[in-house]
Every structure is written in structure tokens, then in C-alpha cells.
Protein backbone atom coordinates (compact mmCIF):
# COMPACT_ATOMS: atom_id res chain seq x y z
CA UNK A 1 59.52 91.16 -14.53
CA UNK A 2 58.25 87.75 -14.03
CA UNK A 3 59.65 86.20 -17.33
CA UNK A 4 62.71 87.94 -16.74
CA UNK A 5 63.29 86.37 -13.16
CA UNK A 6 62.00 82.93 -14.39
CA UNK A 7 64.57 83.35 -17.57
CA UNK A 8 67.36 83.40 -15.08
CA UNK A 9 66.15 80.47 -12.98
CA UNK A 10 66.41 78.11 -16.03
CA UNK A 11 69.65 79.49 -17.02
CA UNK A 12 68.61 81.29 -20.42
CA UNK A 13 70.87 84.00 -20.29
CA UNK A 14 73.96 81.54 -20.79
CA UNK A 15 73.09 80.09 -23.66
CA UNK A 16 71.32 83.27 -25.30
CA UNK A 17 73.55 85.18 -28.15
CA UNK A 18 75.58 87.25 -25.65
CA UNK A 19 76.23 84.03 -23.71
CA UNK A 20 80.47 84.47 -23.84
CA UNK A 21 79.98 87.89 -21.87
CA UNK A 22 77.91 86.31 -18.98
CA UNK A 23 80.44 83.44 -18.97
CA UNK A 24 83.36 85.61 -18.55
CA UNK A 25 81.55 87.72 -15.48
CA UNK A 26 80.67 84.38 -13.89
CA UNK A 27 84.07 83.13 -14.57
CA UNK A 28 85.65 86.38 -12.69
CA UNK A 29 82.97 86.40 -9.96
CA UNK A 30 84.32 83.13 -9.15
CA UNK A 31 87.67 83.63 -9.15
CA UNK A 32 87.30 86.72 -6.66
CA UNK A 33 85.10 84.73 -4.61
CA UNK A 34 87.34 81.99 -4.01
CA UNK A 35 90.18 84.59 -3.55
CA UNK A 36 87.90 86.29 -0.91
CA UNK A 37 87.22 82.63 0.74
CA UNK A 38 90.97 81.53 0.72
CA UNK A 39 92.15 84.87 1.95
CA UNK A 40 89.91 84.57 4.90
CA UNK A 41 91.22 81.05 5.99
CA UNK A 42 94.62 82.84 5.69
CA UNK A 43 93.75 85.76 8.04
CA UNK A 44 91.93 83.03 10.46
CA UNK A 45 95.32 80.89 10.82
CA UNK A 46 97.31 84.21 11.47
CA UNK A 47 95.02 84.75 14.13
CA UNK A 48 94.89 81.33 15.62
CA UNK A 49 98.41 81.74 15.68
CA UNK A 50 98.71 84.62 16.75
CA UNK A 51 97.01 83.40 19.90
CA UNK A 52 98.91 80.27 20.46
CA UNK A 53 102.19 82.61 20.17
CA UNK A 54 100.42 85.25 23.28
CA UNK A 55 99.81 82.56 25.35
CA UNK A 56 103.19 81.13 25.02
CA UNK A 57 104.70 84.28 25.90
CA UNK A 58 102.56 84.97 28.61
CA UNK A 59 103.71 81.47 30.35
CA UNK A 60 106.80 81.94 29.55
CA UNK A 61 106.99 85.12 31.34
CA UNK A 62 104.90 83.70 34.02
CA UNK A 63 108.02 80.86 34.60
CA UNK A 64 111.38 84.18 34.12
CA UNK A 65 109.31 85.47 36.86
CA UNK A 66 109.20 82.28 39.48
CA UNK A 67 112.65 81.54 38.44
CA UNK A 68 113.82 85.20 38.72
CA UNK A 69 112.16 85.09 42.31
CA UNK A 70 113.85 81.78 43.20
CA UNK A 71 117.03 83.29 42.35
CA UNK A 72 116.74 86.66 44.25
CA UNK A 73 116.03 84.13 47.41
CA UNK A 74 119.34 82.36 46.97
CA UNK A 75 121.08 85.72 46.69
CA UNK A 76 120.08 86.79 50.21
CA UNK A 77 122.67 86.70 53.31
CA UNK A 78 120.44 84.68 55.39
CA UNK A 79 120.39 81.69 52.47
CA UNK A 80 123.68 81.57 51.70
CA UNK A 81 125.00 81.22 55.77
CA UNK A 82 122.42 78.05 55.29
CA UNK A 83 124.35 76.96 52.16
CA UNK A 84 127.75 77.68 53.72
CA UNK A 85 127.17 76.80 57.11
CA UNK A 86 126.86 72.98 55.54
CA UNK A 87 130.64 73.58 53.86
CA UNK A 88 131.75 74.24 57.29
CA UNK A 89 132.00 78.22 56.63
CA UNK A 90 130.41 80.72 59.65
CA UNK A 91 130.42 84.55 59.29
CA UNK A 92 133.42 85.92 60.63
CA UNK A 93 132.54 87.60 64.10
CA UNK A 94 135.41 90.46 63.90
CA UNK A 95 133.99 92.73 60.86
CA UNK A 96 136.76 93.70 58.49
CA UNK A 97 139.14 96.68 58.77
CA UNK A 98 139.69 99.10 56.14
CA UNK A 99 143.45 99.06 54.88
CA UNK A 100 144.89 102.58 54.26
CA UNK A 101 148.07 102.64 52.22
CA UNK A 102 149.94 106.31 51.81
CA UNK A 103 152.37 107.07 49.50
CA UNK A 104 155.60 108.77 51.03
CA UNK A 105 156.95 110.62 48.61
């Protein structure tokens, strides 16, 4: 046990007669593990991104809803007699008739 661990430590078993075979599993052990690494910096970016895309939404949201609310307040009677009322325009103060036409036939 103890000369096998210590054969390890100094590297025997890559220059020992079955040497190509240990090369080739190191060789493929680090191919996956830099796969595994670079795969993992591509999942982190998604996510960072991911994040910067929520909170854009969410302000963007945030500003439909102040202008949507900006825009129901111009809509109301009371602001547009102040808009108006500048132009010279008041609210009539007979309210309007309905017109019936009939057909003589």
C-alpha cells in the first residue's frame, strides 16, 4: 500500500511499460475537466444575464405603469376643462338634444 501510494507521488506509473494507457486517461480527464470548467462559466453568464434582463423588465414595467397613470389623468373631464379652458373653450351649459330622424315612407 505504501509503495504503491509513494509510486504515484513520484510519477512512476507514467513512465512504467503501460505508460501510453495512463497518458491517454489523463489526456481525456483533462479534456472533460476543462469542458466541465468552461461549461460552468457559460451557465454563470446566462445567469448573470439573465438577471440584468429581469431587472430591466421589471423597471421598465415600473415606468408603462407611471406613464400609463399619467395618461389616464389627462383623460379625465376635470383635466381637460383645465387644458381647454386656456384655448378659450367652456363646457356648454345647455346639454345636447338627441336628433330623431323618421323615414316617411
Amino acid at each position: 500500500m505504501k509503495k504503491g501510494l509513494l509510486d504515484i507521488l513520484k510519477g512512476k506509473f507514467l513512465v512504467s511499460g503501460d505508460a501510453p494507457k495512463n497518458w491517454m486517461f489523463l489526456l481525456f480527464a483533462s479534456f472533460l475537466a476543462a469542458m466541465m470548467i468552461s461549461s460552468s462559466h457559460n451557465a454563470d453568464k446566462k445567469v448573470h444575464e439573465i438577471a440584468a434582463l429581469s431587472e430591466e423588465v421589471r423597471k421598465l414595467k415600473s415606468e408603462f405603469f407611471e406613464h400609463r397613470s399619467t395618461v389616464q389623468q389627462l383623460k379625465l373631464e376635470s383635466s381637460l376643462r383645465e387644458s381647454v379652458a386656456e384655448e378659450g373653450l367652456v363646457p356648454s351649459e345647455n346639454p345636447p338634444q338627441k336628433i330623431k330622424v323618421t323615414s316617411e315612407k
